[in-house]
Structures are given as structure tokens and as C-alpha cells.
Protein backbone atom coordinates (compact mmCIF):
# COMPACT_ATOMS: atom_id res chain seq x y z
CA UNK A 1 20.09 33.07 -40.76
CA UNK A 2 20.29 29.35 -42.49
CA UNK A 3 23.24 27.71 -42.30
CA UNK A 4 24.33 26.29 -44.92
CA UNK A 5 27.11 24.69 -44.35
CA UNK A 6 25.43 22.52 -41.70
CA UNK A 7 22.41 21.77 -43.71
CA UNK A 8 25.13 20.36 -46.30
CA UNK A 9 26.54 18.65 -43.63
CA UNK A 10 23.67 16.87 -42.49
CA UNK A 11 22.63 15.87 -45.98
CA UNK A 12 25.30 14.16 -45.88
CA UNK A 13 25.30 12.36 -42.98
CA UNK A 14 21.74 11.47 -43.41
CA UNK A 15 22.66 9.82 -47.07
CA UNK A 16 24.15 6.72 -45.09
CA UNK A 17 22.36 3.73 -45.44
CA UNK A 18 21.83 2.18 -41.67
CA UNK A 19 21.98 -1.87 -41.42
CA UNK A 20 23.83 -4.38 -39.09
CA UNK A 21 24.69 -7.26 -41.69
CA UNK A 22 28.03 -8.01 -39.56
CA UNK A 23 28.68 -8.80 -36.22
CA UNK A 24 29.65 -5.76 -34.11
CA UNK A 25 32.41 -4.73 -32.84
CA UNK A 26 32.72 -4.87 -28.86
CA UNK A 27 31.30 -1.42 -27.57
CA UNK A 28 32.92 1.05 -25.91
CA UNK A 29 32.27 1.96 -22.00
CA UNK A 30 30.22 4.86 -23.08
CA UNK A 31 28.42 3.49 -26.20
CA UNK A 32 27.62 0.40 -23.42
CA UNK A 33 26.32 3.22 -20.82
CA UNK A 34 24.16 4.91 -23.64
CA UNK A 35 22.34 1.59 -24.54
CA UNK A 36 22.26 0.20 -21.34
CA UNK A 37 20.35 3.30 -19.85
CA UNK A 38 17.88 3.29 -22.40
CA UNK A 39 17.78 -0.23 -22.16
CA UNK A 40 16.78 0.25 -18.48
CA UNK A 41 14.16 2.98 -19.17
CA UNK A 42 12.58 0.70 -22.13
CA UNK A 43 12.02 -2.15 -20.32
CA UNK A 44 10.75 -0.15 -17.36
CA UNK A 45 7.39 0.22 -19.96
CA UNK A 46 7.70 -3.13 -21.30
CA UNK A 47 9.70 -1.72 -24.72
CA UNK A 48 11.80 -4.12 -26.48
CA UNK A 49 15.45 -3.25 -25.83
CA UNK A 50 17.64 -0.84 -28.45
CA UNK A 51 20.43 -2.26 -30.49
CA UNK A 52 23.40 -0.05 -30.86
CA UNK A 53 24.35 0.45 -34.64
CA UNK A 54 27.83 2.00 -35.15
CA UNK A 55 26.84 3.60 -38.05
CA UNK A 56 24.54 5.88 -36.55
CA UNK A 57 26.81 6.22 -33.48
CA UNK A 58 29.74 7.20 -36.13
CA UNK A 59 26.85 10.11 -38.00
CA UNK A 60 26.60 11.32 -34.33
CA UNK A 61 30.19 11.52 -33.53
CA UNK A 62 30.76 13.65 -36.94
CA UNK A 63 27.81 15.71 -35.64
CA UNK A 64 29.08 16.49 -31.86
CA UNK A 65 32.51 17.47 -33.50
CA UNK A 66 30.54 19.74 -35.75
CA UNK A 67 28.63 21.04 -33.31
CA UNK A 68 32.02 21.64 -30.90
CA UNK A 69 34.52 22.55 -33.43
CA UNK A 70 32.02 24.89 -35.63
CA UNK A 71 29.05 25.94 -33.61
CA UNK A 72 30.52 27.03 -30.34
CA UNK A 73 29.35 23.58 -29.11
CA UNK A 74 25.70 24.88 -29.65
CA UNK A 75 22.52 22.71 -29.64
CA UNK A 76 22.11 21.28 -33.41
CA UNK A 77 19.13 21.75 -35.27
CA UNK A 78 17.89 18.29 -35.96
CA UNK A 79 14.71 18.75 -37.95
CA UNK A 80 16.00 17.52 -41.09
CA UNK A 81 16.98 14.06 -40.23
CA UNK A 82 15.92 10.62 -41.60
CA UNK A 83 16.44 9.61 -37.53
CA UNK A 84 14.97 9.90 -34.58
CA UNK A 85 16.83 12.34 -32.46
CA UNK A 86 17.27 13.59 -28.93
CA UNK A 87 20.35 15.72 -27.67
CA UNK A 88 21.90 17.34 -24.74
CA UNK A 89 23.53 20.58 -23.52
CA UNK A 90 25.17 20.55 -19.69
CA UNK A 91 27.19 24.02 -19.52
CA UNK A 92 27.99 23.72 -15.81
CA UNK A 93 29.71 20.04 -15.38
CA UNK A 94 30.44 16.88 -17.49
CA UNK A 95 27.46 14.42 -17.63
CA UNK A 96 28.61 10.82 -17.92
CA UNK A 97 26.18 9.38 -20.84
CA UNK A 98 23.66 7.87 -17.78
CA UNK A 99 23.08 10.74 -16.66
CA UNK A 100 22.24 12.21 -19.61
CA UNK A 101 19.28 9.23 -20.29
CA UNK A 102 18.08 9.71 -16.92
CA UNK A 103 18.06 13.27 -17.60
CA UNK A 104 15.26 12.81 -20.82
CA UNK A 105 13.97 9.72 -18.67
CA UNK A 106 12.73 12.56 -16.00
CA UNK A 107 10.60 13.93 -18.26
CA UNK A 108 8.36 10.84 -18.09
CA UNK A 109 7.09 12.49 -14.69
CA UNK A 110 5.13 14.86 -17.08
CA UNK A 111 3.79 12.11 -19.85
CA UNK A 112 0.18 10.90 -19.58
CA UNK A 113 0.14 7.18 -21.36
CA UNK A 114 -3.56 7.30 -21.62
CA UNK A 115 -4.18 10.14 -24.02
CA UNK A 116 -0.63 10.18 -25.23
CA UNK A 117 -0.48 13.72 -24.06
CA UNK A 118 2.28 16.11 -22.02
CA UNK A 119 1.28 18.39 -18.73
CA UNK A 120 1.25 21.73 -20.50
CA UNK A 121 4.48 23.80 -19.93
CA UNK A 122 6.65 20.83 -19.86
CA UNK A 123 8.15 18.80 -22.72
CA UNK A 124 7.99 14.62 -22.94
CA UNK A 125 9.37 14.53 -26.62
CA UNK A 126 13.04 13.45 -25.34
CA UNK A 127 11.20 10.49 -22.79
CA UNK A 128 9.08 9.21 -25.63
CA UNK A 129 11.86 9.03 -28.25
CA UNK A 130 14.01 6.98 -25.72
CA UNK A 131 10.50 4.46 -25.19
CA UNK A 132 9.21 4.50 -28.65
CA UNK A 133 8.19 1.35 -29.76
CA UNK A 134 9.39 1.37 -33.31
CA UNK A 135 12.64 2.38 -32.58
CA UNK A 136 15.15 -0.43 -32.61
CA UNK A 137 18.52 0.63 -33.23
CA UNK A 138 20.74 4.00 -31.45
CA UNK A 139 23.85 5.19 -31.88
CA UNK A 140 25.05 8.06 -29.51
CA UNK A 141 27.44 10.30 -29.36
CA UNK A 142 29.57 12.85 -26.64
CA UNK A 143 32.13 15.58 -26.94
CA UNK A 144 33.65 17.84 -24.06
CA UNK A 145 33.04 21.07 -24.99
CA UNK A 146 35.70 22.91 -23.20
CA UNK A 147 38.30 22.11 -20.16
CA UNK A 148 35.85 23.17 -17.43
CA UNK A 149 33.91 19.47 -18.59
CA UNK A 150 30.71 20.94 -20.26
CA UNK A 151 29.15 18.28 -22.69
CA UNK A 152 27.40 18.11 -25.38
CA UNK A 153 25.76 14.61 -26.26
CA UNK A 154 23.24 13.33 -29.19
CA UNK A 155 21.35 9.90 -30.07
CA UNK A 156 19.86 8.84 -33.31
CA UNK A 157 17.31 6.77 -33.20
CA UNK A 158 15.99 4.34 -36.19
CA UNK A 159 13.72 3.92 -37.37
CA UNK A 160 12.64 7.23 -36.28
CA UNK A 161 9.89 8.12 -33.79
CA UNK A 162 8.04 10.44 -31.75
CA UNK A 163 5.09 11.11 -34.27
CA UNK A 164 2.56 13.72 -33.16
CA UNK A 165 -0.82 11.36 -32.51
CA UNK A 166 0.86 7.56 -31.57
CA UNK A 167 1.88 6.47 -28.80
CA UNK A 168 5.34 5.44 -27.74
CA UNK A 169 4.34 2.25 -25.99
């Protein structure tokens, strides 16, 4: 069953035009742990490091509260988006926003740089958005799902990546 409401909501948030003509505001502890970790992981490959854009970090705030306060904190389908997306579910205990980097950064275990390929049965998609190239601004976002500390976390990515064919790096 489609949604509808979220696909309106997403519209939405995807009508926002993304720039940094203005010097930025001093990040917070987490937005600072987000970019840092992919920071880390980027220049690991030799990637140019990620700037953070509060735009996109506000579009993925809206969406985590969405996601929490409409969809049972569910996983959010992100196929329509003009950004470059990864996101993370942790039902058991809070992640802090490093771990949940180094969670998508583990997948690079399965990633093959020389034919741009993944070991079958296992997914690279979340590494090579947090490596890819093009990408050169993120904005991330977390909400605690409930009091036991389950979390719920998404990045946007722009310009969007992770095109079937190219390479990340």
C-alpha cells in the first residue's frame, strides 16, 4: 500500500534548493561526529572530505521525526529523493552517530574497487555512498525512537551518488 502522505512529504522536502552562500553556523556534537566519521572513512580512500550543509541536515531531521512520530520509527523509503541517501535502524541500543558510519563503513570488507562490484549476498551500497567521489556536501540526522534508546538515523548526500556502473573512488 503507497503512502501517500509520505510521498507528499518527501516532495516536499526534496523541493528545497541546497547551497552554502553563508557562513555556517558552529555544528553541533553530533552533526561534528557525523562529518567527522565520514570524513575519516573518505580520506581512508583518498576522497575529498564532506561539507556539512544544514539544509540537508534540517530535510533529515523533518524526516527522522516523520519516520518516529508517524511510521512507528520504521525504515523510510528513500527512492524518490533528489539526494544521495543512506539510513539506519538499531532496535536493541542507542548508536552514537560514529557508530552508525562505522557501521556502513564495515561493509567496505565486501567491496571489490577493481570491478566496482559487491561479494554476492552482501550489500556495499551504504560504504560507497559514504566514499563517493561526487558527493560533497551531508547533512544527517538522529531520533530516539523509544525510552529503551533504539535509534533511527539518516544522511543525505549531494550531489547524489551510488550510480549502478561508476565507481565511488
Amino acid at each position: 500500500m503507497v503512502n501517500h502522505q509520505l510521498i507528499l512529504f518527501l516532495a516536499a522536502l526534496t523541493t528545497f534548493h541546497v547551497s552554502s552562500n553563508s557562513a555556517p553556523p558552529p555544528l553541533s556534537t553530533t552533526a561534528t561526529e557525523f562529518l567527522q566519521t565520514h570524513n575519516e572513512a573518505r580520506a581512508s580512500v583518498g576522497v575529498e572530505p564532506l561539507t556539512w550543509n544544514e539544509q540537508l541536515a534540517n530535510i533529515t531531521s523533518e524526516l527522522v521525526l516523520y519516520q518516529r512520530d508517524k511510521m512507528s520509527c520504521q525504515l523510510a523509503n528513500l527512492t524518490a529523493l533528489n539526494y544521495g541517501a543512506n539510513q539506519f535502524m538499531e532496535r536493541r541500543t542507542k548508536y552514537t552517530p560514529r557508530m552508525v558510519v562505522e557501521n556502513w563503513v564495515t561493509e567496505k570488507q565486501f567491496y571489490n574497487h577493481s570491478d566496482n562490484s559487491c561479494v554476492p549476498n552482501h550489500q556495499c551500497d551504504s560504504y560507497t555512498q559514504v566514499v563517493w567521489r561526487k558527493s560533497v556536501e551531508l547533512g544527517c540526522a538522529q531520533a530516539s525512537c523509544s525510552k529503551q534508546g533504539p535509534s533511527l538515523s539518516i544522511c543525505f548526500y549531494n550531489p547524489p551518488g551510488n550510480y549502478v556502473g561508476e565507481s565511488p573512488y
